[in-house]
PDB file of N, CA and C in Angstrom:
ATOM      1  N   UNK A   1      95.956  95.285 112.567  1.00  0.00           N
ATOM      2  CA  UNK A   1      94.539  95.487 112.396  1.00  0.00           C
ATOM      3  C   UNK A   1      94.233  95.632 110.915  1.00  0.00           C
ATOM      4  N   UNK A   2      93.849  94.508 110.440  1.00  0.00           N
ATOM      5  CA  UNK A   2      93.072  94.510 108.870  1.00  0.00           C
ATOM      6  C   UNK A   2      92.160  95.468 109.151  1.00  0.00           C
ATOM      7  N   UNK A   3      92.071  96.215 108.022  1.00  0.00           N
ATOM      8  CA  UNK A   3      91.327  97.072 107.136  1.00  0.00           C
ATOM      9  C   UNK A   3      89.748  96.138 106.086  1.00  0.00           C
ATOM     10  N   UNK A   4      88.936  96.080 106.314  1.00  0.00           N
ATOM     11  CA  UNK A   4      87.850  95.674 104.972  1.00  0.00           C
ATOM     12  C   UNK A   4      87.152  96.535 104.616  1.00  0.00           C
ATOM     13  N   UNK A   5      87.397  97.644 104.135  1.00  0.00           N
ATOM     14  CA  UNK A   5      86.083  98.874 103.794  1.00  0.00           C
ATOM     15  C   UNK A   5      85.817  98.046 102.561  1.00  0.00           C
ATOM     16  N   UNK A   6      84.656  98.144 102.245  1.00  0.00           N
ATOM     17  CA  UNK A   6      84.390  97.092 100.985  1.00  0.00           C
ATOM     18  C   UNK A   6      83.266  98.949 100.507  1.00  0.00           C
ATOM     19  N   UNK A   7      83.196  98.601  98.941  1.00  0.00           N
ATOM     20  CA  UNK A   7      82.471  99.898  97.983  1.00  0.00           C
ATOM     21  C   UNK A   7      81.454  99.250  97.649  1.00  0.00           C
ATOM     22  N   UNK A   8      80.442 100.175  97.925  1.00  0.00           N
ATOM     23  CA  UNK A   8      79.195  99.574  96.629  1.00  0.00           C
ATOM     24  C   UNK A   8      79.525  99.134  95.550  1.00  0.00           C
ATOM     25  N   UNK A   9      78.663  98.771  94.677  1.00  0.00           N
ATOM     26  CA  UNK A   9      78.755  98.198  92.922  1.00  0.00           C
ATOM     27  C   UNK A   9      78.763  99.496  92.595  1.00  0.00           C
ATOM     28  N   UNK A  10      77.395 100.654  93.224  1.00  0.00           N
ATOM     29  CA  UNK A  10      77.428 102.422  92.640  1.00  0.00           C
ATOM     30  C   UNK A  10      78.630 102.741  92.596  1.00  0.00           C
ATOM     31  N   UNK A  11      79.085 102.605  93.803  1.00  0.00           N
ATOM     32  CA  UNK A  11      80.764 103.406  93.869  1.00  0.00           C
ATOM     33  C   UNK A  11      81.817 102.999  92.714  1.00  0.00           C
ATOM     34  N   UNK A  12      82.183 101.393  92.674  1.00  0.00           N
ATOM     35  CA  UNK A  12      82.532 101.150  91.703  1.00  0.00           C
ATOM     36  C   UNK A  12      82.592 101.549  90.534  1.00  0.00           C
ATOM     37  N   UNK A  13      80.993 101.288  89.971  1.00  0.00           N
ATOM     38  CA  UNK A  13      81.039 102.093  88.378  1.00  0.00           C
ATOM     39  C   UNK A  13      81.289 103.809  88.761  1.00  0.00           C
ATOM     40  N   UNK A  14      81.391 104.402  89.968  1.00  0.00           N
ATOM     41  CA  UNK A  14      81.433 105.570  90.013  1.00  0.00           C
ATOM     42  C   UNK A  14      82.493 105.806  89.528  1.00  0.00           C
ATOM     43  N   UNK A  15      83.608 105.348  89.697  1.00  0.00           N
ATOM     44  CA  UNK A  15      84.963 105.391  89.880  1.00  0.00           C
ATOM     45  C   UNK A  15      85.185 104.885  88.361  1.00  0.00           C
ATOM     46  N   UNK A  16      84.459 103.451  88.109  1.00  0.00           N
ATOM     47  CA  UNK A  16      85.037 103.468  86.708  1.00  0.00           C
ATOM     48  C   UNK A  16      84.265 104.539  85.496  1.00  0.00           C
ATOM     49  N   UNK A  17      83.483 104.960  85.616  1.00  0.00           N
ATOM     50  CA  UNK A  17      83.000 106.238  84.968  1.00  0.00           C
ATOM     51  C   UNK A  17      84.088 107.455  84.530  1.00  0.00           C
ATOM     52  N   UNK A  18      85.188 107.762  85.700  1.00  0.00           N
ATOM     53  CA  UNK A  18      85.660 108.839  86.663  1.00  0.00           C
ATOM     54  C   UNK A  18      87.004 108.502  85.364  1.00  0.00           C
ATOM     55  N   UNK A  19      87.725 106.372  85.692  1.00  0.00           N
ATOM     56  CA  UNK A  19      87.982 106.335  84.717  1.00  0.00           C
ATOM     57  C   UNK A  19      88.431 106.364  83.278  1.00  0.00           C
ATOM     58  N   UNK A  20      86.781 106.134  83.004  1.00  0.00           N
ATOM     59  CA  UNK A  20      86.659 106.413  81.073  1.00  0.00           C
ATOM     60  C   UNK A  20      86.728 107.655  80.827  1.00  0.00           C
ATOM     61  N   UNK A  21      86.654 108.519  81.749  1.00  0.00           N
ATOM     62  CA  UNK A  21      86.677 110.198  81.085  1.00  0.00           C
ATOM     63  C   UNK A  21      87.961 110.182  81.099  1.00  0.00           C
ATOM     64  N   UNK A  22      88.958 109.845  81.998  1.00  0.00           N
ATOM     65  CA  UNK A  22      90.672 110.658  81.779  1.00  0.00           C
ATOM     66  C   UNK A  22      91.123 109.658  80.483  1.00  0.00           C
ATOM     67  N   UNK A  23      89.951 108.494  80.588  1.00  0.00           N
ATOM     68  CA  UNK A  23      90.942 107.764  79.264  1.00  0.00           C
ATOM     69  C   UNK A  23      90.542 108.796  78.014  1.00  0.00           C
ATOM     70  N   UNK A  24      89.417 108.574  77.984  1.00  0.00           N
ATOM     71  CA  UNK A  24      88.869 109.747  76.727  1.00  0.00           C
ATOM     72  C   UNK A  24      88.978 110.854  76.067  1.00  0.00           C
ATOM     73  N   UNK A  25      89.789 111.291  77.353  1.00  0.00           N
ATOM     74  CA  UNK A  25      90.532 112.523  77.366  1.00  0.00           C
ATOM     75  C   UNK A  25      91.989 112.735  77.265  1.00  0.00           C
ATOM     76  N   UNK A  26      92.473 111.678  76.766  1.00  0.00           N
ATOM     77  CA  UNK A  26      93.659 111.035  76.645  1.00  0.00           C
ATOM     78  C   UNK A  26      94.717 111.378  77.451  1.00  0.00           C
ATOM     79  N   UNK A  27      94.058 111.495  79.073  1.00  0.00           N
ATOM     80  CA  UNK A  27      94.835 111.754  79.946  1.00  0.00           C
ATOM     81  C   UNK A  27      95.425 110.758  81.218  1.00  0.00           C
ATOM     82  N   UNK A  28      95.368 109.009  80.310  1.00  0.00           N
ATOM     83  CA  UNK A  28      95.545 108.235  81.372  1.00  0.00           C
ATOM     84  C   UNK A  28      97.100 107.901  81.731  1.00  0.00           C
ATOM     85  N   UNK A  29      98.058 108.270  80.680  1.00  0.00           N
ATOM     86  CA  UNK A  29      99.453 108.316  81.539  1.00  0.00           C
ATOM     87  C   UNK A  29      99.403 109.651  82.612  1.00  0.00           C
ATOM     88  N   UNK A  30      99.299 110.933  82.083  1.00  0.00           N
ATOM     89  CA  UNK A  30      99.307 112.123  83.399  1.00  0.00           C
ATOM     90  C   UNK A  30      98.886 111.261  84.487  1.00  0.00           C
ATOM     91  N   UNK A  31      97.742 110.746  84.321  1.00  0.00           N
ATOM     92  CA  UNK A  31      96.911 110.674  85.940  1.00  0.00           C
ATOM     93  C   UNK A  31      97.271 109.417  86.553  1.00  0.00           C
ATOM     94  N   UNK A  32      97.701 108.305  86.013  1.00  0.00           N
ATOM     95  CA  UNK A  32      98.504 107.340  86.402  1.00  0.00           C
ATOM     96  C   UNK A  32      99.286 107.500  87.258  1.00  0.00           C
ATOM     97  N   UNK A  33     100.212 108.506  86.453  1.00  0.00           N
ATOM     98  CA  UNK A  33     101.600 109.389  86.882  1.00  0.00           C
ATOM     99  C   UNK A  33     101.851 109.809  88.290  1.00  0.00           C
ATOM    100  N   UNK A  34     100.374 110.977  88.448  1.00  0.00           N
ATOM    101  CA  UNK A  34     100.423 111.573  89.461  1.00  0.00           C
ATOM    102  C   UNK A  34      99.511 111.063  90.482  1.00  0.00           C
ATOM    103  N   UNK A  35      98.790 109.767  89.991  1.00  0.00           N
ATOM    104  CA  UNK A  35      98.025 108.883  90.924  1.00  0.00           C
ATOM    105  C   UNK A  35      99.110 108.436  92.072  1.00  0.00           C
ATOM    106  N   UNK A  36     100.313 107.536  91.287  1.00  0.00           N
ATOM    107  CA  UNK A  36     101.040 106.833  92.122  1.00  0.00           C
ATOM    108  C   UNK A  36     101.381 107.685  92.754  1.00  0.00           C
ATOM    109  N   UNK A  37     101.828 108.668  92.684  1.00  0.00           N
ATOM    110  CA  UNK A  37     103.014 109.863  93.047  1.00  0.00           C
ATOM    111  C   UNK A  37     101.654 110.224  94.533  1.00  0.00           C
ATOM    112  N   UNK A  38     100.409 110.262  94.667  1.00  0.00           N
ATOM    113  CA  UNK A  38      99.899 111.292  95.652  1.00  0.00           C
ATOM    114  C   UNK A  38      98.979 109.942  96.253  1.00  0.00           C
ATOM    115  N   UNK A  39      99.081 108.918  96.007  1.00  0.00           N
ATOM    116  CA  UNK A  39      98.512 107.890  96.771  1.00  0.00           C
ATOM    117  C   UNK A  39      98.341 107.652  97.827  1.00  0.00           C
ATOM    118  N   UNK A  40      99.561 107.892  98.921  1.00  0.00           N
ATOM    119  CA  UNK A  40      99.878 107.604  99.938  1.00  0.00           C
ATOM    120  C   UNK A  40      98.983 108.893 100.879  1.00  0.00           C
ATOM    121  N   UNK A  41      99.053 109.999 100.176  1.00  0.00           N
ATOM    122  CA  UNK A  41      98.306 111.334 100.415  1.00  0.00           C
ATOM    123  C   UNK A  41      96.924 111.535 100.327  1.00  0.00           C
ATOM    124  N   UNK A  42      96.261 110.437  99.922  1.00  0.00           N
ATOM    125  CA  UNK A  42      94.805 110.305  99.426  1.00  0.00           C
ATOM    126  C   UNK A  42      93.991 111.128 100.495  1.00  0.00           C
ATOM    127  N   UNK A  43      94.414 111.160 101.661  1.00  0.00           N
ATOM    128  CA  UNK A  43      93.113 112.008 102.357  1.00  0.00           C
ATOM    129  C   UNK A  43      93.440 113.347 102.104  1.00  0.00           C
ATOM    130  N   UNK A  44      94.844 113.680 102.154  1.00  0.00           N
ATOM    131  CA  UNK A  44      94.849 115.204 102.214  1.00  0.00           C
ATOM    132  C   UNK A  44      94.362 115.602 100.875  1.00  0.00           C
ATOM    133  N   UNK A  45      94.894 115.238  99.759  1.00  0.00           N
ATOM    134  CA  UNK A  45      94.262 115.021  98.430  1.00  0.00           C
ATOM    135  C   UNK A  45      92.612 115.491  98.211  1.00  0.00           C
ATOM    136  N   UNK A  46      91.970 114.129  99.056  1.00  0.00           N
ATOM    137  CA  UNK A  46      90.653 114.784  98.399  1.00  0.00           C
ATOM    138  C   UNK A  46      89.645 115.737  99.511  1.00  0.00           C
ATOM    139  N   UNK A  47      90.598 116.047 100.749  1.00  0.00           N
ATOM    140  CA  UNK A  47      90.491 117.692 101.343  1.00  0.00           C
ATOM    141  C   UNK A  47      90.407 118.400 100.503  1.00  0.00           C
ATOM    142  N   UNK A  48      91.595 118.254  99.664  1.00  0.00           N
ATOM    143  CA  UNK A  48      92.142 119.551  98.523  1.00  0.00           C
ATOM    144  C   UNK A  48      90.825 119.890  97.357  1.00  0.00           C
ATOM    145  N   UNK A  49      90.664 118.797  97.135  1.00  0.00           N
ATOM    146  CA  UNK A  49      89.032 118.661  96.560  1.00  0.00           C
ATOM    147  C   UNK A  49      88.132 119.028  96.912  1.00  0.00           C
ATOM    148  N   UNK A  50      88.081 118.795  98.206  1.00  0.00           N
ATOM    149  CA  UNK A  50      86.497 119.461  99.125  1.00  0.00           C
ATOM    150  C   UNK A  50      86.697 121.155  98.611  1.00  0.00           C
ATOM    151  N   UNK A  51      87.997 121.396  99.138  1.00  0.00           N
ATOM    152  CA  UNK A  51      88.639 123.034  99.398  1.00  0.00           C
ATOM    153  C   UNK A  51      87.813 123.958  98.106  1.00  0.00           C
ATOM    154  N   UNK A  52      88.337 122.873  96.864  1.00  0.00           N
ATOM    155  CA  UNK A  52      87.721 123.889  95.528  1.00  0.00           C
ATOM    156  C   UNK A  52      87.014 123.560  94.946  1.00  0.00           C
ATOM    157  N   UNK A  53      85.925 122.423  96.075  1.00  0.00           N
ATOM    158  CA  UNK A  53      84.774 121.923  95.493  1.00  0.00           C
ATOM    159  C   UNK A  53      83.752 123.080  94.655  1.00  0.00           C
ATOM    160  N   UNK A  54      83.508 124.706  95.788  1.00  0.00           N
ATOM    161  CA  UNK A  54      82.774 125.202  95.382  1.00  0.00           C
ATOM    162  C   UNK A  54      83.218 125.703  93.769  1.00  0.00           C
ATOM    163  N   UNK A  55      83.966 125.939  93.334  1.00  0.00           N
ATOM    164  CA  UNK A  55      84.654 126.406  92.374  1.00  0.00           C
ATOM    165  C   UNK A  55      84.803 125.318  91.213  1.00  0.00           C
ATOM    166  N   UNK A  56      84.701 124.158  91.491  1.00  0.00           N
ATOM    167  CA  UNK A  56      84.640 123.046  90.744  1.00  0.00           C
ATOM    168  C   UNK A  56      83.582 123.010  90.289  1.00  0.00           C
ATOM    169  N   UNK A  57      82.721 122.746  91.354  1.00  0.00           N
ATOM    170  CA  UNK A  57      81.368 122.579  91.041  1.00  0.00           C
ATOM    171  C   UNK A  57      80.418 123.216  89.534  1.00  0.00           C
ATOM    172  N   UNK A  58      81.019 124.642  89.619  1.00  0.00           N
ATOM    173  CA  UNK A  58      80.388 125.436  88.860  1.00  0.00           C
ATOM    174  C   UNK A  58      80.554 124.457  87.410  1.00  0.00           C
ATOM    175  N   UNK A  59      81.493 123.423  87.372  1.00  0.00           N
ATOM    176  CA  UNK A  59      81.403 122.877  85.581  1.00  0.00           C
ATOM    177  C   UNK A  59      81.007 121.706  85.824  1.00  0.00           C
ATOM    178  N   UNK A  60      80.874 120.623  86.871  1.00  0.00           N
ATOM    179  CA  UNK A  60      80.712 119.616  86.694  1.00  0.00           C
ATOM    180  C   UNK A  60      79.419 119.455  87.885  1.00  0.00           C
ATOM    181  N   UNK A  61      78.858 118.455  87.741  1.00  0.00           N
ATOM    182  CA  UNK A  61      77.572 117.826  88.588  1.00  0.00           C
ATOM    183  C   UNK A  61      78.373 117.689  90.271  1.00  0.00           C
ATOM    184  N   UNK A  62      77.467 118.285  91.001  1.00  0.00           N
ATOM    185  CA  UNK A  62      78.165 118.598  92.365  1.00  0.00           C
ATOM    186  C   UNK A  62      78.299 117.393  93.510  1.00  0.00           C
ATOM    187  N   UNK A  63      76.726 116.772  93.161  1.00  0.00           N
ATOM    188  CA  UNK A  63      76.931 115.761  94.008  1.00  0.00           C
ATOM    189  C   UNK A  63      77.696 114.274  93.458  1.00  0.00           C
ATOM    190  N   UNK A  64      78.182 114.097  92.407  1.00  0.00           N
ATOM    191  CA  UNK A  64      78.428 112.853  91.948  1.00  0.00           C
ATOM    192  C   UNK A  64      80.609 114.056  92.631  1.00  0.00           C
ATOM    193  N   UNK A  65      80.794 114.690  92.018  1.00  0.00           N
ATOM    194  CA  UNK A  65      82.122 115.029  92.669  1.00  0.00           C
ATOM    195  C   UNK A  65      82.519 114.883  94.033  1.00  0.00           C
ATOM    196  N   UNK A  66      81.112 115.181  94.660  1.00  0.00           N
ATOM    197  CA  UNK A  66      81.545 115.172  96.077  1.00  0.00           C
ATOM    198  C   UNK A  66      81.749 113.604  96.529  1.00  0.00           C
ATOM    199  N   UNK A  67      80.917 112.732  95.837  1.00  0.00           N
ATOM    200  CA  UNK A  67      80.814 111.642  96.234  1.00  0.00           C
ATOM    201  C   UNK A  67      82.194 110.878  95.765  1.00  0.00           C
ATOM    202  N   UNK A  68      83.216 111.568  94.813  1.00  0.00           N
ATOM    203  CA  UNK A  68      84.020 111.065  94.303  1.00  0.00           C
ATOM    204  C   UNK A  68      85.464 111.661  95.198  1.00  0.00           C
ATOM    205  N   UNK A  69      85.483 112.785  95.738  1.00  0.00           N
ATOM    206  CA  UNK A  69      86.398 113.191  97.065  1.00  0.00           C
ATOM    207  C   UNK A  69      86.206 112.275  97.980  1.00  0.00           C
ATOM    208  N   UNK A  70      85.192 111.820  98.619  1.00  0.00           N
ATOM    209  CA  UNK A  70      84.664 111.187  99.672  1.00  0.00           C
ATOM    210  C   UNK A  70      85.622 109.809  99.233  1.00  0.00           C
ATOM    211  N   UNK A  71      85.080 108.869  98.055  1.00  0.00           N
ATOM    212  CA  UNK A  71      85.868 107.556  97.989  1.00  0.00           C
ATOM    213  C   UNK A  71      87.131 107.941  98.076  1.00  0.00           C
ATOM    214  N   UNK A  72      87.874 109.133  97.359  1.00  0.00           N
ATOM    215  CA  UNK A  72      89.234 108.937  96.795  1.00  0.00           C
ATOM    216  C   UNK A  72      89.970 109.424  98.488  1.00  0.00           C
ATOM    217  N   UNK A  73      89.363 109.425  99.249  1.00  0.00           N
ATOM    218  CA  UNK A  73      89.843 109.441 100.456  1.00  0.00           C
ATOM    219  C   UNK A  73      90.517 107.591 100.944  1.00  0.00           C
ATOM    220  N   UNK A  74      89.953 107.259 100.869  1.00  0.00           N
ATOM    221  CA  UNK A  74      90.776 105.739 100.888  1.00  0.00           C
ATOM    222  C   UNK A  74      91.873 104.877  99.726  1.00  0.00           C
ATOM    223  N   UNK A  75      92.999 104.747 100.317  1.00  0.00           N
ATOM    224  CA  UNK A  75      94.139 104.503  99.343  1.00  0.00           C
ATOM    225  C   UNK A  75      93.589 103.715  98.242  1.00  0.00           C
ATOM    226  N   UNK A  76      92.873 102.484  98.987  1.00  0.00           N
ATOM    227  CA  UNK A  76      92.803 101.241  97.965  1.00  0.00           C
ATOM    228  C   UNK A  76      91.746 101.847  96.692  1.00  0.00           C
ATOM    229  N   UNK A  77      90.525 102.646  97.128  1.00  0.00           N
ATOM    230  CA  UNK A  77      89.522 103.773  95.722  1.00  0.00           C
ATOM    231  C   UNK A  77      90.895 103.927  95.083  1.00  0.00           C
ATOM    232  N   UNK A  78      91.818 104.478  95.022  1.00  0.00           N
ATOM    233  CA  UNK A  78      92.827 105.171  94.520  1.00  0.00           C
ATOM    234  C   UNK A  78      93.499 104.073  93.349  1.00  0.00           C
ATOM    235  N   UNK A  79      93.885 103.244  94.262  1.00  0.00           N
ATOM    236  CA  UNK A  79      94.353 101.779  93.540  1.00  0.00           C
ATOM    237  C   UNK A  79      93.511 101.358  92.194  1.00  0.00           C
ATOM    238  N   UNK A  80      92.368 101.368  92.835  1.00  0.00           N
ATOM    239  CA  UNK A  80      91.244 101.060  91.789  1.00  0.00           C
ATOM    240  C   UNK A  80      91.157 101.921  90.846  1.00  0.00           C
ATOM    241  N   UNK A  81      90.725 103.485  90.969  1.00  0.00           N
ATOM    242  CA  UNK A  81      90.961 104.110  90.059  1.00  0.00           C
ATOM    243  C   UNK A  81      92.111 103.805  88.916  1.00  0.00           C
ATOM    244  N   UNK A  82      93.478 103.993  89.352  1.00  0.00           N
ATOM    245  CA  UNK A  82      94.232 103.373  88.522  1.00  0.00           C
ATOM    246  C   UNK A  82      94.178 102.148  88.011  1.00  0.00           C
ATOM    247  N   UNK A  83      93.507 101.031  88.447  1.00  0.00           N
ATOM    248  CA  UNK A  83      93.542  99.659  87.929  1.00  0.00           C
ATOM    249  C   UNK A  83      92.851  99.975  86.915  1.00  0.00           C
ATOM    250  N   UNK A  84      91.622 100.900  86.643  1.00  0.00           N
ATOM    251  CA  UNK A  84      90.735 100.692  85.805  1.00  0.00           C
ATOM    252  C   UNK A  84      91.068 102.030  84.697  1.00  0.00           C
ATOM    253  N   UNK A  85      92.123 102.712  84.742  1.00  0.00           N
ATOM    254  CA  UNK A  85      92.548 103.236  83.717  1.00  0.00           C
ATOM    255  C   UNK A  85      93.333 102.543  82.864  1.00  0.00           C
ATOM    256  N   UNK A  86      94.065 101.705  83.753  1.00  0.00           N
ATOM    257  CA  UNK A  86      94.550 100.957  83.052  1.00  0.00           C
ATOM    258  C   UNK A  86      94.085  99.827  82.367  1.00  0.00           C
ATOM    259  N   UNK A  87      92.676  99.519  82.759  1.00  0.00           N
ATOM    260  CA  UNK A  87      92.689  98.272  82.250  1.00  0.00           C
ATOM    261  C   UNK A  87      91.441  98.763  80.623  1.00  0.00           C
ATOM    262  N   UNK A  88      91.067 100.057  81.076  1.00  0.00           N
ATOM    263  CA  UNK A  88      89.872 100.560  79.789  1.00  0.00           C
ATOM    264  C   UNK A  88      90.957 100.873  79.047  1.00  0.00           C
ATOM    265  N   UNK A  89      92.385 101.170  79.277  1.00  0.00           N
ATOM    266  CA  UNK A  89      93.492 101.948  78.141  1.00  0.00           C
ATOM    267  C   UNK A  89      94.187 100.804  77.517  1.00  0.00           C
ATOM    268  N   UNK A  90      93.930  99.781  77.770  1.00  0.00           N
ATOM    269  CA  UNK A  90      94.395  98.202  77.609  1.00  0.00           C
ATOM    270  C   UNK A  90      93.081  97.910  76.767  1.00  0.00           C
ATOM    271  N   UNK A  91      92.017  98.242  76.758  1.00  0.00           N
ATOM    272  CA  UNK A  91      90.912  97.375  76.047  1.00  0.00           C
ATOM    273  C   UNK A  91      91.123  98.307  74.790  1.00  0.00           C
ATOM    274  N   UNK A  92      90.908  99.842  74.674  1.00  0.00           N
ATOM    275  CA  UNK A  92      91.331 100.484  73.845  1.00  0.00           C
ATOM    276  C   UNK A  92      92.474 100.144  72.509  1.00  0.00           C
ATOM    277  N   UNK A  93      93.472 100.211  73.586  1.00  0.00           N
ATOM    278  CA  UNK A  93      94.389  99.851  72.423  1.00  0.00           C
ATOM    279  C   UNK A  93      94.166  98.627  72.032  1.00  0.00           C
ATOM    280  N   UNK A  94      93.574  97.534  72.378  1.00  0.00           N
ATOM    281  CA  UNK A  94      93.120  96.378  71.624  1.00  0.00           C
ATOM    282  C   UNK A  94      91.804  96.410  70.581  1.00  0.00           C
ATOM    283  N   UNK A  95      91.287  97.727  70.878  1.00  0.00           N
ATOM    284  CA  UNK A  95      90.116  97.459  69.750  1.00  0.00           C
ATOM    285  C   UNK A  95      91.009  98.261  68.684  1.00  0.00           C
ATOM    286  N   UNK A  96      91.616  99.088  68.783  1.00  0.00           N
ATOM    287  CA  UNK A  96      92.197  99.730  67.359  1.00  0.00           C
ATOM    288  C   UNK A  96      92.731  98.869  66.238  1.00  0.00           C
ATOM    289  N   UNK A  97      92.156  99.069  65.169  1.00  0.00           N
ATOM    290  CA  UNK A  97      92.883  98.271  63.936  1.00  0.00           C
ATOM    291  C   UNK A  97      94.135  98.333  64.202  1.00  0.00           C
ATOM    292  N   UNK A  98      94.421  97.340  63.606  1.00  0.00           N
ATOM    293  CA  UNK A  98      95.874  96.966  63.390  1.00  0.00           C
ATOM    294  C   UNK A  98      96.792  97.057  62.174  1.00  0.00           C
ATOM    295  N   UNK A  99      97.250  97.956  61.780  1.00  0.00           N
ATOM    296  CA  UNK A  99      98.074  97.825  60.626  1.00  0.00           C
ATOM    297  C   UNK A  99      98.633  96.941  59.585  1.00  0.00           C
TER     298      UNK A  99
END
């Protein structure tokens, strides 16, 4: 039984938004890292998210997080997420001068 959950375009840039912050934050090997590593886990994962949503919440915008537990519940969001760290940490190191 194929699977097609297909994402909005919103969701998309949601995710690539989600992204440009760990790149920015120069945290895209960690989350790479522990992307692959909890992939397979994606629902219990973004349970774990719901769990300390309230507590989260207090620093970041509540409904764009929640909406971001919700995708990262499906493996392939997950996939994507990582595709697109990788691919903004790939454009990055191509805009930096070059020695």
């Amino acid at each position: 039984m194929a699977e097609s959950i297909s994402i909005t375009q919103s969701d998309k840039q949601l995710i690539s938004n989600l992204a440009g912050k760990i790149v920015r934050h120069g945290m895209a090997v960690p989350a790479i890292f522990f992307l692959e590593m909890v992939k397979y886990m994606s629902f219990i994962g973004s349970q774990l998210m719901v769990f300390f949503g309230p507590v989260i919440t207090v620093f970041v915008q509540s409904e764009s997080y929640y909406k971001i537990t919700h995708l990262l519940e499906e493996r392939q969001n997950v996939e994507f997420l990582m595709l697109e760290i990788e691919r903004i940490e790939s454009d990055n190191k191509k805009k930096e001068p070059k020695e």
